[in-house]
PDB file of N, CA and C in Angstrom:
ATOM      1  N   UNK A   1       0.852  -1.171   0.000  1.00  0.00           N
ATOM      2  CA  UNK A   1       0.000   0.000   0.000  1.00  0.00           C
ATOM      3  C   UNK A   1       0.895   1.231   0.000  1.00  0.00           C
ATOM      4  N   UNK A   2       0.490   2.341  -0.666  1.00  0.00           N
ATOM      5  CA  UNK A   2       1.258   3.574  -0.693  1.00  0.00           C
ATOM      6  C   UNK A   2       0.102   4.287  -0.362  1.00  0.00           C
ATOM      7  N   UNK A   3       0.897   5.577   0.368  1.00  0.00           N
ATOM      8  CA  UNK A   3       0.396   6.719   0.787  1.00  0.00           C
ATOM      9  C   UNK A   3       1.317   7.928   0.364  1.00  0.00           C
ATOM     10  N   UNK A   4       0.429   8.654  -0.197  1.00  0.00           N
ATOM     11  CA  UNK A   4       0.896  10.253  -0.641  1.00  0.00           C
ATOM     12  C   UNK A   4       0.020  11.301   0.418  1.00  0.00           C
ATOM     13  N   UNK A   5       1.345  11.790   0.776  1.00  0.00           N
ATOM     14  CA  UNK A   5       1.171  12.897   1.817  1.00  0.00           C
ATOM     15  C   UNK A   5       1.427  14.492   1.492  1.00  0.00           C
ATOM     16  N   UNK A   6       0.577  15.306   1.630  1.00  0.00           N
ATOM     17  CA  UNK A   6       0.689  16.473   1.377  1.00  0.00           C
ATOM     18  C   UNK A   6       1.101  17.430   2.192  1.00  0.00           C
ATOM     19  N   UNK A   7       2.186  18.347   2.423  1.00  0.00           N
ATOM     20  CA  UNK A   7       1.965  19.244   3.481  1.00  0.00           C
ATOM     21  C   UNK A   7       1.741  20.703   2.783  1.00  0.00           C
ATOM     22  N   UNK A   8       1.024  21.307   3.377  1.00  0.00           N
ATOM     23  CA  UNK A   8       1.153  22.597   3.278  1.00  0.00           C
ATOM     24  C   UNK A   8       1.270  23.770   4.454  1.00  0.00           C
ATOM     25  N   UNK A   9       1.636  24.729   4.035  1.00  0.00           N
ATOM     26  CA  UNK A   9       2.135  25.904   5.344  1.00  0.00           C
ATOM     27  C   UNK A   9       3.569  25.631   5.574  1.00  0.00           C
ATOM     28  N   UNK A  10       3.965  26.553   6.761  1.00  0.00           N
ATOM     29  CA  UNK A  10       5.138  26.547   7.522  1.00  0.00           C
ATOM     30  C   UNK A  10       6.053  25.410   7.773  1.00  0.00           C
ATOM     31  N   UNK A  11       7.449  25.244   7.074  1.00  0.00           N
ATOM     32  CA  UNK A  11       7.601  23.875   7.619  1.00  0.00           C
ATOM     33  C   UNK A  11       8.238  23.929   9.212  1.00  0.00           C
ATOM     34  N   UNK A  12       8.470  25.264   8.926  1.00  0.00           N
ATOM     35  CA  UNK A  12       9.456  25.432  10.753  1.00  0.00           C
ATOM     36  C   UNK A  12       8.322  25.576  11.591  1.00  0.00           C
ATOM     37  N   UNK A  13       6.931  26.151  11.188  1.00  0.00           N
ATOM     38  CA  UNK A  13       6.073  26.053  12.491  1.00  0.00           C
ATOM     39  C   UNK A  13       5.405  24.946  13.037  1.00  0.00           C
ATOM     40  N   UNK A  14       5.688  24.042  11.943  1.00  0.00           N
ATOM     41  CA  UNK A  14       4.683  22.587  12.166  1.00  0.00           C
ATOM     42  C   UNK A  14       5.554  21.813  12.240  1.00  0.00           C
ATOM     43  N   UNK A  15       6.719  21.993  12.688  1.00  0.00           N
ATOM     44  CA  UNK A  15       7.880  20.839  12.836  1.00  0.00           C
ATOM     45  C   UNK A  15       7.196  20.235  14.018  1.00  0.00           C
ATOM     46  N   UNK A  16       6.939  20.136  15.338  1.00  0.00           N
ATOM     47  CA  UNK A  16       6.608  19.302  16.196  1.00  0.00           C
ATOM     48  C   UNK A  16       5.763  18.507  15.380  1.00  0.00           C
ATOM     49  N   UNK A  17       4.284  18.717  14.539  1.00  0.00           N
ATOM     50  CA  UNK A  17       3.407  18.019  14.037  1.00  0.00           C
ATOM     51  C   UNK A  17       4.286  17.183  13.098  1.00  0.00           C
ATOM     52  N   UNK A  18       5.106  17.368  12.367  1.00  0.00           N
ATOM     53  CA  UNK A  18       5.507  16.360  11.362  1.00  0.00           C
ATOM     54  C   UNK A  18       6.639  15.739  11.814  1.00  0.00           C
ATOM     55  N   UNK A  19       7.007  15.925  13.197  1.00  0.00           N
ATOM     56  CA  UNK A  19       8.001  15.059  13.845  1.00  0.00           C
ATOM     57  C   UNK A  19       7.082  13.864  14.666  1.00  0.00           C
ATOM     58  N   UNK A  20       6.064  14.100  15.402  1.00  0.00           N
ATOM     59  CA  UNK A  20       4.752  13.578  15.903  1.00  0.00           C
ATOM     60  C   UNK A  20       4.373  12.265  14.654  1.00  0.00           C
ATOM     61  N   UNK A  21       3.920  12.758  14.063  1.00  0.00           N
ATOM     62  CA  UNK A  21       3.740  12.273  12.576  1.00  0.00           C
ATOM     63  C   UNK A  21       5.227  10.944  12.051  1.00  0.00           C
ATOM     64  N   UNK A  22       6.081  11.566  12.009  1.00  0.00           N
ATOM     65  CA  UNK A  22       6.762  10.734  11.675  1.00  0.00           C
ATOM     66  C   UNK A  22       7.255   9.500  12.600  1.00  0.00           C
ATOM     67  N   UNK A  23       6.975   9.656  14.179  1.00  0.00           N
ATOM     68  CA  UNK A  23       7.176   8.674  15.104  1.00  0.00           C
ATOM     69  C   UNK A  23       5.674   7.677  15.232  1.00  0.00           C
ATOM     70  N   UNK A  24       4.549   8.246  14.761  1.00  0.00           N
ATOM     71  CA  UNK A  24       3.294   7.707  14.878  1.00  0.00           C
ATOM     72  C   UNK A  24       3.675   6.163  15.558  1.00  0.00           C
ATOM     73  N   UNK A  25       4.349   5.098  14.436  1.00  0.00           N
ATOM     74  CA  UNK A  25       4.240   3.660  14.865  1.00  0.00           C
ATOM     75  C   UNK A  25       4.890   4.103  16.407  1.00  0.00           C
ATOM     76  N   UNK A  26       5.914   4.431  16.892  1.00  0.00           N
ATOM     77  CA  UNK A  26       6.831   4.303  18.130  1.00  0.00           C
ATOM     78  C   UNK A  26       5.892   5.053  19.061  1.00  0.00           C
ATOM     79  N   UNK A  27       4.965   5.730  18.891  1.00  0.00           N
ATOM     80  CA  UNK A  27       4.284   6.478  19.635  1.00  0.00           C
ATOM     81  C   UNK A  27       2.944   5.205  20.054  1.00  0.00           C
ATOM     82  N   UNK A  28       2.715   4.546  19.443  1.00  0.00           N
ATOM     83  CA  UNK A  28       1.265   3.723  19.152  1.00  0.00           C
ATOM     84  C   UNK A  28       2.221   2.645  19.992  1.00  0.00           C
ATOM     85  N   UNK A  29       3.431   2.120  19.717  1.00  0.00           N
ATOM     86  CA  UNK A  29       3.661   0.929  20.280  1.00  0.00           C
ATOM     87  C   UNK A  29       4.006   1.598  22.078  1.00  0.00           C
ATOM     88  N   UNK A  30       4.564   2.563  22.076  1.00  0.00           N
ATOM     89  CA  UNK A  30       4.573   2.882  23.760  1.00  0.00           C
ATOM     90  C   UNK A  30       3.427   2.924  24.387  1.00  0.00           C
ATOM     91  N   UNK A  31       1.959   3.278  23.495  1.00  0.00           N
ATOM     92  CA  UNK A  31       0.862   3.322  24.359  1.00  0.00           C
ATOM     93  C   UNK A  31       0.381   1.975  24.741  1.00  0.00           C
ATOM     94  N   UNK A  32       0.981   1.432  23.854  1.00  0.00           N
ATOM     95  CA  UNK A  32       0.275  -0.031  23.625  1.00  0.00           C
ATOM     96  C   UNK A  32       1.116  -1.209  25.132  1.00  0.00           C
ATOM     97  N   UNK A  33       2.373  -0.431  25.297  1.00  0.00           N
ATOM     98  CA  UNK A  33       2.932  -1.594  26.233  1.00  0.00           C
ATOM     99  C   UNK A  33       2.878  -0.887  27.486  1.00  0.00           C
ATOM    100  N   UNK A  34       2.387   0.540  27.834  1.00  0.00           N
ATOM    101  CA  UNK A  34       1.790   1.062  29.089  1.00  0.00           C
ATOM    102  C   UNK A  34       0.642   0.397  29.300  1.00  0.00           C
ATOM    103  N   UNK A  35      -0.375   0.259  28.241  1.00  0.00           N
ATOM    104  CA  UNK A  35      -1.379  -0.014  28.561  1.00  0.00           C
ATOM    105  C   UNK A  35      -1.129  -1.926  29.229  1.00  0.00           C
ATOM    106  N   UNK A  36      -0.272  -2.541  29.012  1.00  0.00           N
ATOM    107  CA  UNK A  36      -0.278  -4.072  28.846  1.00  0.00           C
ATOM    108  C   UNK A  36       0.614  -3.953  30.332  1.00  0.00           C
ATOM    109  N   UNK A  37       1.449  -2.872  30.618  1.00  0.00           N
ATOM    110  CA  UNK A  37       1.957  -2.637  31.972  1.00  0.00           C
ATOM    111  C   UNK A  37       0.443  -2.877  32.987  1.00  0.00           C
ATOM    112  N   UNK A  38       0.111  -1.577  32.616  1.00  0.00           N
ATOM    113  CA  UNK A  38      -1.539  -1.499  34.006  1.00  0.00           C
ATOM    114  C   UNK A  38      -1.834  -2.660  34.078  1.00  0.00           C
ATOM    115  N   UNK A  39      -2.559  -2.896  32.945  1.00  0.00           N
ATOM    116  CA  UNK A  39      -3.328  -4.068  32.889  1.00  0.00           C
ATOM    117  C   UNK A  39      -2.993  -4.772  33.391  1.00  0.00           C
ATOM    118  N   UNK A  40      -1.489  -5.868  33.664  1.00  0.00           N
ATOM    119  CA  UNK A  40      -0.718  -6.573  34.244  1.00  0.00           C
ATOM    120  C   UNK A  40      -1.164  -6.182  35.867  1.00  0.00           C
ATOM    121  N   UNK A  41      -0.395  -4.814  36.398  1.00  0.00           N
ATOM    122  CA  UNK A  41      -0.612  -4.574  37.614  1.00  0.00           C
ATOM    123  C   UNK A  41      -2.037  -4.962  38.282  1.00  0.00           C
ATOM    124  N   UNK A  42      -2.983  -4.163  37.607  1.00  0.00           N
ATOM    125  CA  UNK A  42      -4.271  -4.657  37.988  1.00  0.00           C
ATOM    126  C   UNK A  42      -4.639  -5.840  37.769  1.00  0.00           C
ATOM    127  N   UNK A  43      -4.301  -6.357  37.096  1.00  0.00           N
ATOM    128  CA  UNK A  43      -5.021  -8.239  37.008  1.00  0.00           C
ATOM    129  C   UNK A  43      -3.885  -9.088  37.907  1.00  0.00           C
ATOM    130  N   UNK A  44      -3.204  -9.267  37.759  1.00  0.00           N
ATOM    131  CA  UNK A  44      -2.038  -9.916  38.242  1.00  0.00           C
ATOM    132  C   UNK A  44      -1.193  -9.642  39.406  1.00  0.00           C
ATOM    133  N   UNK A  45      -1.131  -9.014  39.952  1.00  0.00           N
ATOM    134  CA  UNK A  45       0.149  -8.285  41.205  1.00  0.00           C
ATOM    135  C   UNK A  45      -0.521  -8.675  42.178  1.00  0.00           C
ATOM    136  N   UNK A  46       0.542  -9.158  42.532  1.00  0.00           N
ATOM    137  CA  UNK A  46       0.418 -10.164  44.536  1.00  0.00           C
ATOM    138  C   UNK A  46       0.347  -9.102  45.206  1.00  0.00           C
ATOM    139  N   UNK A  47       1.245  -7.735  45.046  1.00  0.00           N
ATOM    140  CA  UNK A  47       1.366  -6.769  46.030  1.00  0.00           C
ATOM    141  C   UNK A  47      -0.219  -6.067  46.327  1.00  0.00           C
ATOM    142  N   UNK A  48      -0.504  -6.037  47.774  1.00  0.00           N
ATOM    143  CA  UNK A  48      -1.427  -5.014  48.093  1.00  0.00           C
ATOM    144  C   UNK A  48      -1.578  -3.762  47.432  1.00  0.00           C
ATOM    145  N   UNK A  49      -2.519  -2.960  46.620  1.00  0.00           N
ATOM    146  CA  UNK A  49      -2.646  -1.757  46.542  1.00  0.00           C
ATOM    147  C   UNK A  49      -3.910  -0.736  47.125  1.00  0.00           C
ATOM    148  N   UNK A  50      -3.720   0.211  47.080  1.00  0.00           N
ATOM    149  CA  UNK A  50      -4.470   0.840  47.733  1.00  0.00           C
ATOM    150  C   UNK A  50      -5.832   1.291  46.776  1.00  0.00           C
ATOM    151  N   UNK A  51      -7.062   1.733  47.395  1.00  0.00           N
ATOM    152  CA  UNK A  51      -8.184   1.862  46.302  1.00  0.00           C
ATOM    153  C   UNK A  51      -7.294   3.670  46.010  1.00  0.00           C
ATOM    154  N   UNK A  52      -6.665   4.368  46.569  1.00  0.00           N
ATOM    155  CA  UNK A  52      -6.466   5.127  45.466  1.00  0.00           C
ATOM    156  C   UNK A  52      -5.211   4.857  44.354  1.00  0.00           C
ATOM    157  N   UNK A  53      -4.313   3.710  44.385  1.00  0.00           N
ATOM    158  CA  UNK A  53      -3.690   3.431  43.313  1.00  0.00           C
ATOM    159  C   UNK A  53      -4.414   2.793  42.137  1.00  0.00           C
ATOM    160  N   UNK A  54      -4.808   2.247  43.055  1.00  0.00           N
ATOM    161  CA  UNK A  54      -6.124   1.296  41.566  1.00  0.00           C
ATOM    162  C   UNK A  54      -7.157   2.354  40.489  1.00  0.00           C
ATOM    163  N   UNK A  55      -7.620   3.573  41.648  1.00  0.00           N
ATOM    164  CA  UNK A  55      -8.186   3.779  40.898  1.00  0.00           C
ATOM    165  C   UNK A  55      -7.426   4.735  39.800  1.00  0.00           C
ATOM    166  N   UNK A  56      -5.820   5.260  39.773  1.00  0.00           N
ATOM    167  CA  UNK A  56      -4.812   5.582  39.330  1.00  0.00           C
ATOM    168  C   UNK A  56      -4.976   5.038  37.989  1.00  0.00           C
ATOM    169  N   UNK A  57      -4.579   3.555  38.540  1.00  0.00           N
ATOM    170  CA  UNK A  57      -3.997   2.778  37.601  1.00  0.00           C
ATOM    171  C   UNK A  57      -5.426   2.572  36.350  1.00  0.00           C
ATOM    172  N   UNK A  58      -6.658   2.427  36.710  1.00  0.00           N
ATOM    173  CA  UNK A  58      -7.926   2.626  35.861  1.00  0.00           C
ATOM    174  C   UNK A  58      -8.183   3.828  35.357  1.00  0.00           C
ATOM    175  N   UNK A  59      -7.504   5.424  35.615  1.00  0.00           N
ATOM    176  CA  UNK A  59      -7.726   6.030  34.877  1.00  0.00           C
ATOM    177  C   UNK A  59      -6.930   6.359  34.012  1.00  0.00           C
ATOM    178  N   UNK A  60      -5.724   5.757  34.342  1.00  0.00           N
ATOM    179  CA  UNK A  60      -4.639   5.477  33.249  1.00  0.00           C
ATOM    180  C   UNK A  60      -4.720   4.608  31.860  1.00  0.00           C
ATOM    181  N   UNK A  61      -5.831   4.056  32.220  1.00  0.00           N
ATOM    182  CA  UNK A  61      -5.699   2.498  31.408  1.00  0.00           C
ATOM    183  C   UNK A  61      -7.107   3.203  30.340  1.00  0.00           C
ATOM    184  N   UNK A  62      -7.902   4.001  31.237  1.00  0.00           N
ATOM    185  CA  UNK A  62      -8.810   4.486  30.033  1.00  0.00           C
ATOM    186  C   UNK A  62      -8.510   5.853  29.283  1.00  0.00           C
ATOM    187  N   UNK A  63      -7.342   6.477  29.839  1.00  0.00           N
ATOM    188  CA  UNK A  63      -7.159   7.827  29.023  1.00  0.00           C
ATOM    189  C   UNK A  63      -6.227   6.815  28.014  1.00  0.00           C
ATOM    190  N   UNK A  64      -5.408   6.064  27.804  1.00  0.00           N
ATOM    191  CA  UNK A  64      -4.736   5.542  26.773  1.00  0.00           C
ATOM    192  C   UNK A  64      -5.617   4.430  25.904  1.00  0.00           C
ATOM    193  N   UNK A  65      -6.714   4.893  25.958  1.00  0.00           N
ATOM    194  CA  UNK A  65      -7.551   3.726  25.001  1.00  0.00           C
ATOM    195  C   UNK A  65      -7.909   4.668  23.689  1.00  0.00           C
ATOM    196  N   UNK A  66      -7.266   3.829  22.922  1.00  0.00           N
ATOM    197  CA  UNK A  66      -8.042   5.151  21.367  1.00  0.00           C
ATOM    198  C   UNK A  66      -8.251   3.836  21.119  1.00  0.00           C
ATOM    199  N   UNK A  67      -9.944   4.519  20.396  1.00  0.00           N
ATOM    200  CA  UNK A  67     -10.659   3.496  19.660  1.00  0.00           C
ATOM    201  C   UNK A  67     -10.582   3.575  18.367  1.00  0.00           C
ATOM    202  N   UNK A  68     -10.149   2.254  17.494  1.00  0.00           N
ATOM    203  CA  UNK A  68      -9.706   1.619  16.638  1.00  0.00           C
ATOM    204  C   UNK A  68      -8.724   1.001  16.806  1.00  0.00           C
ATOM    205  N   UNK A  69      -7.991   1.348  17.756  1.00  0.00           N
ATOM    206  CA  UNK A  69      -6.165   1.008  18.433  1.00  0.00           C
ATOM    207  C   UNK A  69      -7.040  -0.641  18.505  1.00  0.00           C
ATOM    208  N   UNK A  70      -8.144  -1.038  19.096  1.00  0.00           N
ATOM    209  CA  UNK A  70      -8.003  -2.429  19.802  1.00  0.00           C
ATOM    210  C   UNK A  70      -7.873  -3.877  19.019  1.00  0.00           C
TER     211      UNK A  70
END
């Protein structure tokens, strides 16, 4: 599959966006192994936690959910 990409405007003002852009996969795979971190903690961990780490660790686990990612 090919993709043609267009930019237009500033290239010095939109450098963060097309640096963003160009890490996309490395950005998608870090969310992806935070999210497989929590998840772990919360399903799995012998250690005691507290109801305010848990509930930490659950709002962590739903701000990194983009839907289509699943």
């Amino acid at each position: 599959m090919k993709f043609k990409i267009q930019f237009e405007g500033d290239l010095y003002e939109d450098k963060q966006e097309l640096r963003q852009l160009a890490l996309l996969s490395d950005i998608i795979c870090a969310i992806d192994e935070v999210k497989d971190l929590v998840r772990t903690r919360l399903k799995y961990s012998d250690e005691p936690m507290s109801d305010g780490e848990i509930k930490l660790l659950e709002d962590i686990y739903q701000c990194l959910h983009i839907k289509g990612l699943e």
